[in-house]
N, C-alpha and C. Protein backbone atom coordinates (compact mmCIF):
# COMPACT_ATOMS: atom_id res chain seq x y z
N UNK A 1 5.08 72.52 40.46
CA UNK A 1 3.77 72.05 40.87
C UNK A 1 3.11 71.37 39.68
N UNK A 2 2.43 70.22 39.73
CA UNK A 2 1.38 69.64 38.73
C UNK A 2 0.20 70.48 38.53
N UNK A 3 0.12 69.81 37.79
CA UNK A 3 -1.65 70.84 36.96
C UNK A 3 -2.64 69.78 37.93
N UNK A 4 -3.67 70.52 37.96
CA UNK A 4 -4.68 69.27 38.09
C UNK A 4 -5.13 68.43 37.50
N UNK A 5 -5.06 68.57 36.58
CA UNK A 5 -5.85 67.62 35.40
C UNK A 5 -5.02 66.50 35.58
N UNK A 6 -3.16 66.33 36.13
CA UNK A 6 -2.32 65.40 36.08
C UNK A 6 -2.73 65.00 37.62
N UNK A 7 -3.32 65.80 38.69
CA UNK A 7 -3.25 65.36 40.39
C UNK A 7 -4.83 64.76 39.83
N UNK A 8 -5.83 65.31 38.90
CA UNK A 8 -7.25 64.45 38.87
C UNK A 8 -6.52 62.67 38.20
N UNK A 9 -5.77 62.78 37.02
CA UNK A 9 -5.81 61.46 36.60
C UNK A 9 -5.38 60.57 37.72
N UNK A 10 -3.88 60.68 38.41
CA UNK A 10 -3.54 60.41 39.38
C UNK A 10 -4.63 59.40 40.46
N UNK A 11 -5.41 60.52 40.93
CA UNK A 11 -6.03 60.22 41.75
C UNK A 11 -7.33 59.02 41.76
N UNK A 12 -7.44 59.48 39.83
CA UNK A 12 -8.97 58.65 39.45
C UNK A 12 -8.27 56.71 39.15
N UNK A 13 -6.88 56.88 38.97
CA UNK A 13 -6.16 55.66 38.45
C UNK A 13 -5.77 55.24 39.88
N UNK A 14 -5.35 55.39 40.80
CA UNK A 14 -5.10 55.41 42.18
C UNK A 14 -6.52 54.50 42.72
N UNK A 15 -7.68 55.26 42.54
CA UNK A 15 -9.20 55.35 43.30
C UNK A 15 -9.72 53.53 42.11
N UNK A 16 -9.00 53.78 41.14
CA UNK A 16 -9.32 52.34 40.24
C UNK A 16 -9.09 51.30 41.19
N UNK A 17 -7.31 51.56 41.43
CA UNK A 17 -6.93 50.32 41.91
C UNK A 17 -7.38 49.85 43.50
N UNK A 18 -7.74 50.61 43.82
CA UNK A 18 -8.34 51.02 44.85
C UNK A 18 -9.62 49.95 45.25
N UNK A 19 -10.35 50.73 44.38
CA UNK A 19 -12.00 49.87 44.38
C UNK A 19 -11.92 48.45 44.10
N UNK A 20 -11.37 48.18 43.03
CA UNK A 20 -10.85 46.39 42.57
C UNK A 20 -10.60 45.82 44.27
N UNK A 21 -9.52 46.27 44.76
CA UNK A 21 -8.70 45.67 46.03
C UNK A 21 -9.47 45.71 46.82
N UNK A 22 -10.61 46.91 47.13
CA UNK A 22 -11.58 46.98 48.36
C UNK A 22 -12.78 45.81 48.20
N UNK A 23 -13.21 45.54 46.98
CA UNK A 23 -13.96 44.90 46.04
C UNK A 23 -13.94 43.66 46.74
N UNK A 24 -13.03 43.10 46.16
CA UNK A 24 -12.57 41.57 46.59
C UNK A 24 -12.52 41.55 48.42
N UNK A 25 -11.43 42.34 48.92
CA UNK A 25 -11.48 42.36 50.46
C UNK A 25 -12.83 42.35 50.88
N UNK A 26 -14.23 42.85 49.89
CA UNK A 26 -15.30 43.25 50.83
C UNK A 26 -15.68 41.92 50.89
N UNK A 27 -15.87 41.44 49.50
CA UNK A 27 -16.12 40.20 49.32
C UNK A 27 -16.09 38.58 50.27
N UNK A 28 -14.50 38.45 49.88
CA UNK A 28 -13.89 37.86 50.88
C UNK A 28 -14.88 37.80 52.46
N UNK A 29 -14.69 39.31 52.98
CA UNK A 29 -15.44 39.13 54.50
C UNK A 29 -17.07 39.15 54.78
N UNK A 30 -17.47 39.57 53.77
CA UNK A 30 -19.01 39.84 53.74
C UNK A 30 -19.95 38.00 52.84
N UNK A 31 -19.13 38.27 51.92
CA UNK A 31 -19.70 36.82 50.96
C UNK A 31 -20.68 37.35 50.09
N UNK A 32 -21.00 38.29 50.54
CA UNK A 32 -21.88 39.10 49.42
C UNK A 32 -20.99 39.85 48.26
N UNK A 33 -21.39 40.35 46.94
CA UNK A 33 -20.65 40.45 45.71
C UNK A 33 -21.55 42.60 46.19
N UNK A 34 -22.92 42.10 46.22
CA UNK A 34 -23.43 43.18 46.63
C UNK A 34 -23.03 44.24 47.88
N UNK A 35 -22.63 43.41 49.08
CA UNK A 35 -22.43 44.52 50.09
C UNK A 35 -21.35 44.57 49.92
N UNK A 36 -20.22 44.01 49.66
CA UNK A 36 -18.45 44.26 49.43
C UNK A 36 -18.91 45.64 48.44
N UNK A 37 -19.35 45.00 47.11
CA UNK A 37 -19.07 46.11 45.97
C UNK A 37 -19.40 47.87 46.72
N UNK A 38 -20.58 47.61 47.43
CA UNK A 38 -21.39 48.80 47.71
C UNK A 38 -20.19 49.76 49.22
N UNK A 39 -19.64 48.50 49.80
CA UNK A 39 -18.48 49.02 50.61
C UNK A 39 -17.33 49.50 50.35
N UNK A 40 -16.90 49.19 48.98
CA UNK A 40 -15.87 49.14 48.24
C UNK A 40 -16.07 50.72 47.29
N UNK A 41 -17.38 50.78 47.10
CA UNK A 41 -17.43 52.21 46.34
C UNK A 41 -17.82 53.62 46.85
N UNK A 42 -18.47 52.98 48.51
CA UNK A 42 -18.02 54.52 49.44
C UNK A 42 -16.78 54.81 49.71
N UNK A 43 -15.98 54.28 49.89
CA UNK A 43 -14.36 54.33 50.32
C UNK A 43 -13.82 54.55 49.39
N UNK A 44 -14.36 54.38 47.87
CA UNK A 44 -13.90 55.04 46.84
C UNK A 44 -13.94 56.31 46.55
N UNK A 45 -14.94 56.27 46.64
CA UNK A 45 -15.20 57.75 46.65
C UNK A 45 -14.53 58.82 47.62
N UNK A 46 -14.70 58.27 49.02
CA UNK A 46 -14.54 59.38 49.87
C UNK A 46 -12.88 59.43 49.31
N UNK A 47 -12.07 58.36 49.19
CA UNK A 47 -10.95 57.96 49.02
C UNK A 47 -10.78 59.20 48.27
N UNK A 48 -10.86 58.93 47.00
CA UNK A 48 -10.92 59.88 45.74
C UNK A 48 -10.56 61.27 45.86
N UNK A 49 -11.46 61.76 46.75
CA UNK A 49 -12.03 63.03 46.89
C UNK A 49 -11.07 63.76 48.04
N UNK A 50 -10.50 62.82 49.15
CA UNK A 50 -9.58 63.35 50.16
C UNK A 50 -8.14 63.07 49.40
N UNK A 51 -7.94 62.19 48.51
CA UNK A 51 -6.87 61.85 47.95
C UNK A 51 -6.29 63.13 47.18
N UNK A 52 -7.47 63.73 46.63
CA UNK A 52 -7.18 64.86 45.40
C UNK A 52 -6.80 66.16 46.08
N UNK A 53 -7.57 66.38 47.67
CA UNK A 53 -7.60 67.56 48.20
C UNK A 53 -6.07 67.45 49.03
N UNK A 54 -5.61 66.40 49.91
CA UNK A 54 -4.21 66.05 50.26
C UNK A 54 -3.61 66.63 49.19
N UNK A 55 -3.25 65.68 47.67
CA UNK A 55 -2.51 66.31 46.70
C UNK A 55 -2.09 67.70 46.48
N UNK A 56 -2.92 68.12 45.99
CA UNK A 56 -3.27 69.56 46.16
C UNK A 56 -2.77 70.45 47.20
N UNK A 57 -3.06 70.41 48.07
CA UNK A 57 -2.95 71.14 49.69
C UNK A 57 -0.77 70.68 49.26
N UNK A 58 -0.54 69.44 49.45
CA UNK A 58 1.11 69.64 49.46
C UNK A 58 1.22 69.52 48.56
N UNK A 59 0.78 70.23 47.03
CA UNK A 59 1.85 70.75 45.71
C UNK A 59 1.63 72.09 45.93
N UNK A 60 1.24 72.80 46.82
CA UNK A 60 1.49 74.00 47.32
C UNK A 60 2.89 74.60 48.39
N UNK A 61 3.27 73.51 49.29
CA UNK A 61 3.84 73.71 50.24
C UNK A 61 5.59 73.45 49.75
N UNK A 62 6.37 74.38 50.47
CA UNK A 62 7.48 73.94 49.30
C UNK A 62 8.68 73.24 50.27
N UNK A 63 7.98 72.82 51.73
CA UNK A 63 9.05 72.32 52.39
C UNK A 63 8.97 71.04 51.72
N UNK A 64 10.87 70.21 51.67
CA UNK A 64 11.03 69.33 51.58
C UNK A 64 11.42 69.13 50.04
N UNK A 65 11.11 69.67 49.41
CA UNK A 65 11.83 70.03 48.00
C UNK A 65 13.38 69.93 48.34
N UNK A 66 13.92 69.53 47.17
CA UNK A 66 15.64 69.77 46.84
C UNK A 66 16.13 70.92 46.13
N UNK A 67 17.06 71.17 47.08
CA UNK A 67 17.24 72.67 46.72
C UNK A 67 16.86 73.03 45.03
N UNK A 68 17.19 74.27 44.54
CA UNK A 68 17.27 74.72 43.38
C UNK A 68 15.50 74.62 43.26
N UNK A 69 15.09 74.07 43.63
CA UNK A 69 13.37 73.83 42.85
C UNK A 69 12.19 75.03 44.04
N UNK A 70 12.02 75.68 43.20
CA UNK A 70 11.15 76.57 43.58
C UNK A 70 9.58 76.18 43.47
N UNK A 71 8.73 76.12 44.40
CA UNK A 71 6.97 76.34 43.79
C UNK A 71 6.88 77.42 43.35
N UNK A 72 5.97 76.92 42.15
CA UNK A 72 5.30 78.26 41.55
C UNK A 72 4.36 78.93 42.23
N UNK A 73 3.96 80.24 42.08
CA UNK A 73 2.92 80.91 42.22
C UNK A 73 1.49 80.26 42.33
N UNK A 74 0.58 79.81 42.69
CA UNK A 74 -0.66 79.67 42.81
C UNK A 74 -1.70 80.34 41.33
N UNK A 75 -1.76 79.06 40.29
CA UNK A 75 -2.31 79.99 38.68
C UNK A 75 -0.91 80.02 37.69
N UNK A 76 0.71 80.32 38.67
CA UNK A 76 1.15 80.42 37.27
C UNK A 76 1.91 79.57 36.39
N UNK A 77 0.99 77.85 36.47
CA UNK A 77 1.37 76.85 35.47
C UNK A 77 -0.02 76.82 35.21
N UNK A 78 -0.80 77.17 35.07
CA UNK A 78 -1.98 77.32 33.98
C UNK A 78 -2.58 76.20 34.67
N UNK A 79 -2.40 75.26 35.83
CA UNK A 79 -3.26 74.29 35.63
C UNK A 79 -4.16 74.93 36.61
């Protein structure tokens, strides 16, 4: 299992590329720099925030792993 601190960077570098791409798309359809950006950074967010809790939720679950690889315990990689 990852630590969080590696599923937070993940997610915050993910939620980057994210906002840039939503950014421009808002742009593009709106013509505004203002309502794209402002559309572009709720979806970031929510993005962000369901992105981290998904993560999370399946570095718990151990179907689908290749054999030999066990999940750890819940706490016992310190992250």
């Amino acid at each position: 299992m990852e630590t969080r601190r590696r599923s937070f960077a993940k997610a915050a570098s993910w939620q980057a590329l994210g906002l840039l791409t939503m950014s421009l798309l808002g742009f593009l359809f709106t013509g505004s720099l203002q309502a794209g950006g402002g559309l572009a950074l709720a979806s970031c967010l929510l993005g962000f925030f369901t992105y981290l809790a998904h993560e999370r939720l399946w570095a718990g679950i151990g179907w689908g792993w290749s054999s030999g690889h066990e999940v750890p315990a819940q706490g016992e990689n310190g992250g």
